[in-house]
Protein backbone atom coordinates (compact mmCIF):
# COMPACT_ATOMS: atom_id res chain seq x y z
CA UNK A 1 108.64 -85.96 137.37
CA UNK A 2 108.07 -82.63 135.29
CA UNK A 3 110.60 -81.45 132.77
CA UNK A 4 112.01 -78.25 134.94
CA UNK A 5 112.74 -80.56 137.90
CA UNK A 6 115.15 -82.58 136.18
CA UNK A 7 118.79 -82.39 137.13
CA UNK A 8 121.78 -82.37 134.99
CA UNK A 9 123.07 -85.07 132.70
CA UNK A 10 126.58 -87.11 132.78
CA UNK A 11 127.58 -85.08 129.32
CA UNK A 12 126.54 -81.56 130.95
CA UNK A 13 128.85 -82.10 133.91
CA UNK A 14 131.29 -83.42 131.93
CA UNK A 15 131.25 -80.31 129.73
CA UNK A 16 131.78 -78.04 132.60
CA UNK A 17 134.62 -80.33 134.31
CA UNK A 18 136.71 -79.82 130.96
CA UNK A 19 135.69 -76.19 131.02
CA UNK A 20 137.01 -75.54 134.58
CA UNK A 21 140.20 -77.77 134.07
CA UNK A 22 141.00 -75.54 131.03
CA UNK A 23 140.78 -72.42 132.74
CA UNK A 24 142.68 -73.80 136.09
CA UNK A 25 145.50 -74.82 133.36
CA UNK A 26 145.62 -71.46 131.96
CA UNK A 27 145.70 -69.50 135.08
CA UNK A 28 148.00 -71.41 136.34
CA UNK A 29 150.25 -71.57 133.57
CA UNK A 30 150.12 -67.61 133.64
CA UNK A 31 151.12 -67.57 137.28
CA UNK A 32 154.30 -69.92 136.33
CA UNK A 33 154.78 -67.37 133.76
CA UNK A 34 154.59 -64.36 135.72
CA UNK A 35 156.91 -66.17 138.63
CA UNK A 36 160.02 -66.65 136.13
CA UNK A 37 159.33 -63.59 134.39
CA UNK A 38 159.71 -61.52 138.00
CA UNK A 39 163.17 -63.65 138.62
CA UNK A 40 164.57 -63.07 135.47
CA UNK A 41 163.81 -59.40 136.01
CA UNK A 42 165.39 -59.25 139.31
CA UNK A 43 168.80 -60.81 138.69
CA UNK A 44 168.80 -58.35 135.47
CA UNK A 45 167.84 -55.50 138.18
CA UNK A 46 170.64 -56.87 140.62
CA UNK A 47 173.48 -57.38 137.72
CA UNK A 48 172.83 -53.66 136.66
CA UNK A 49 173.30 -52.45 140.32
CA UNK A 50 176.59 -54.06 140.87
CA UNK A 51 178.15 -53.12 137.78
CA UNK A 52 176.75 -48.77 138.00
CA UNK A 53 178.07 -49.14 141.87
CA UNK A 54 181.68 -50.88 141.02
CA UNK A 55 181.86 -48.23 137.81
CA UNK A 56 180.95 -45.11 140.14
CA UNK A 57 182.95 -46.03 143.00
CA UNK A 58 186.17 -46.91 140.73
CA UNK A 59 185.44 -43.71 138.39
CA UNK A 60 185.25 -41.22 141.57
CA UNK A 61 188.46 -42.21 142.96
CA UNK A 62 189.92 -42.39 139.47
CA UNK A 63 189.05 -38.67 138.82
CA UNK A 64 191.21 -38.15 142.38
CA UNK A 65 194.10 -40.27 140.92
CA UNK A 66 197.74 -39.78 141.07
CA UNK A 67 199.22 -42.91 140.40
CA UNK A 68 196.71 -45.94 139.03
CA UNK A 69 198.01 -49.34 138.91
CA UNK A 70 196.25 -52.07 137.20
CA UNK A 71 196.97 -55.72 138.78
CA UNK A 72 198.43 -58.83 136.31
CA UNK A 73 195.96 -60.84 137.65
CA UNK A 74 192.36 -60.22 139.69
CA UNK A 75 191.61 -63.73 141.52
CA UNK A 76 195.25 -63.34 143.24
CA UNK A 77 195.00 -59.76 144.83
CA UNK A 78 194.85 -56.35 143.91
CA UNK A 79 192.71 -56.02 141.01
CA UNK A 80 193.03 -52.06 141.01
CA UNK A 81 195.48 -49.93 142.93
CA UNK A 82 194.54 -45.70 143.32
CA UNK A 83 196.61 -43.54 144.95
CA UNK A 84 196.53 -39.27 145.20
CA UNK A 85 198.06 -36.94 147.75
CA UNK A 86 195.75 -34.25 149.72
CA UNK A 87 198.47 -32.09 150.56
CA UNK A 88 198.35 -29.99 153.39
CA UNK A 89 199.54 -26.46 154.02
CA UNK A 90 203.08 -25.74 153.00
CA UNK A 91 203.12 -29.61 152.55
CA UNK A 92 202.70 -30.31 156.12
CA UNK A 93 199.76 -32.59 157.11
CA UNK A 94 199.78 -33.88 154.13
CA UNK A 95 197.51 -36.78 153.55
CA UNK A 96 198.03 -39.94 151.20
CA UNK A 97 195.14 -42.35 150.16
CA UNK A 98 195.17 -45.43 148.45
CA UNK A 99 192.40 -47.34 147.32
CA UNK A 100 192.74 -50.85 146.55
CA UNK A 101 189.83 -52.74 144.87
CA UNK A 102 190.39 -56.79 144.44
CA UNK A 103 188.36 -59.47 144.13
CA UNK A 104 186.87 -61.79 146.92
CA UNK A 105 184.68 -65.32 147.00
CA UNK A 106 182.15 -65.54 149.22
CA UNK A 107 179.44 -67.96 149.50
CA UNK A 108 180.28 -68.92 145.60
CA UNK A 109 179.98 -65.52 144.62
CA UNK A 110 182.61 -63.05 143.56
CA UNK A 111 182.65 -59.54 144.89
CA UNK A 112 184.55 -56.28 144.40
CA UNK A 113 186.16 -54.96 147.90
CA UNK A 114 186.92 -51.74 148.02
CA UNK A 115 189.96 -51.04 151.05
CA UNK A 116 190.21 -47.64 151.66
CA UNK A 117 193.18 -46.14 153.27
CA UNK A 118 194.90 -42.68 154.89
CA UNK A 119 197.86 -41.89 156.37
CA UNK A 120 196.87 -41.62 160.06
CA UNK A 121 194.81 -45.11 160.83
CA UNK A 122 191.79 -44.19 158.79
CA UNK A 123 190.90 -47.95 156.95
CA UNK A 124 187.63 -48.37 155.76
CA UNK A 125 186.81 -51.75 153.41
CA UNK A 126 183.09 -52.31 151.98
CA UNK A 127 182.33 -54.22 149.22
CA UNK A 128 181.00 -52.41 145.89
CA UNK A 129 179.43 -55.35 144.15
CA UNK A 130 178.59 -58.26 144.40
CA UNK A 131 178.16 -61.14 141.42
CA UNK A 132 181.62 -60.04 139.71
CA UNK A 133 182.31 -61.98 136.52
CA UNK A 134 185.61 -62.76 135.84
CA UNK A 135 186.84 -65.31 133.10
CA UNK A 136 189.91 -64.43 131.09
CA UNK A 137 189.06 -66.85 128.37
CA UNK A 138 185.71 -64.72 127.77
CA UNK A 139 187.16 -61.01 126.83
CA UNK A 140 184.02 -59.87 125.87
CA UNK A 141 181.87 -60.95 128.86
CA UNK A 142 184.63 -60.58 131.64
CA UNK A 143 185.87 -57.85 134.33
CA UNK A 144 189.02 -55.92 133.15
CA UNK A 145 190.82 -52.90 133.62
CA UNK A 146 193.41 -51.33 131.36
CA UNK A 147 194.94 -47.90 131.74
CA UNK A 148 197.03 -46.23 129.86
CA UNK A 149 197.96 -42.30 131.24
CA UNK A 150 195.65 -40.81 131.61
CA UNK A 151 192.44 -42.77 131.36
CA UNK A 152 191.80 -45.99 132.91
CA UNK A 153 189.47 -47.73 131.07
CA UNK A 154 187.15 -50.78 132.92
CA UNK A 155 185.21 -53.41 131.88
CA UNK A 156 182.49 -54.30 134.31
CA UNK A 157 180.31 -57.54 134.05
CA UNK A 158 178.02 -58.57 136.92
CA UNK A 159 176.65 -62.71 136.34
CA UNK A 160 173.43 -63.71 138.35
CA UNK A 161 171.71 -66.28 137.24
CA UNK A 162 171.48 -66.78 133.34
CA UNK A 163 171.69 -63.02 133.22
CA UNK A 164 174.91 -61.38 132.52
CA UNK A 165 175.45 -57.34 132.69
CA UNK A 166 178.21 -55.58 130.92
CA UNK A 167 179.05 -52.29 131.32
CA UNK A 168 182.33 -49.96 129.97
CA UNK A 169 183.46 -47.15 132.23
CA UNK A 170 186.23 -44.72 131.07
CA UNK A 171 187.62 -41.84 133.38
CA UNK A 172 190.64 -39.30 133.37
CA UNK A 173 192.80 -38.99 136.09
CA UNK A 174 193.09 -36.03 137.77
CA UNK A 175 195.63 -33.87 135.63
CA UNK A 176 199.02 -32.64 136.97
CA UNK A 177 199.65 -28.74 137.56
């Protein structure tokens, strides 16, 4: 048998066994990586959506506010109460809205529900956000609302996942004249 028609020994294949199982390791290792690393970005992705929607629904009818009224207690009912008058001409066909956001579980998660009303049959309810964290024993991390005339100020905090999103909103109710 001549020297270049040899094959390859045990130790050789051996060698490039340990080679490839080191590099399936690493790639796959990387792919784990790169898995939780997209899901941790996506629930931080969702939590900031819920909490910019909630603030810019709540600020917009806020800045439309008469009369605000902040509830004792969120998991029983009305979280947030808004009310302003469109008033017609010479006061006739006048039009009075309330908004009332409160707090709804669904499916083990807690959402905002926004319940739109006018004088005249028009009731429209959608929900704002979804993931709502509420925990009075956790000020800092919780949803709250507090409003002394004439800015309500709200604490938003969206949980999904390990990731929780807190944001402040402050707005001015619309000024008497």
């Amino acid at each position: 048998m001549r020297r270049s028609e040899r094959g390859f020994i045990l130790s050789e294949l051996l060698l490039v066994i340990a080679i490839a199982s080191i590099l399936a390791l690493a790639a796959s290792m990387t792919t784990v990586q790169l898995l939780k690393l997209t899901d941790s970005n996506s629930n931080h992705t969702i939590s900031i959506r819920d909490v910019q929607n909630a603030g810019y629904w709540i600020s917009n009818d806020t800045q439309m506010a008469e009369i605000v009224t902040v509830g004792t207690d969120p998991e029983t009912g009305d979280f947030l109460t808004i009310k302003w008058t469109e008033w017609g001409y010479d006061g006739a066909d006048s039009k009075y809205h309330t908004v009332r956001y409160f707090l709804v579980l669904r499916k083990g998660v807690l959402n905002l529900v926004r319940d739109y009303q006018i004088t005249g049959g028009i009731n429209r309810r959608a929900v704002v956000a979804e993931h709502i964290y509420y925990n009075p024993s956790d000020p800092d991390r919780t949803t709250v609302a507090i409003y002394v005339e004439p800015l309500l100020n709200i604490q938003l905090a969206s949980s999904v996942g390990d990731y929780i999103e807190v944001r402040k909103h402050t707005a001015w109710i619309r000024p008497e004249f």
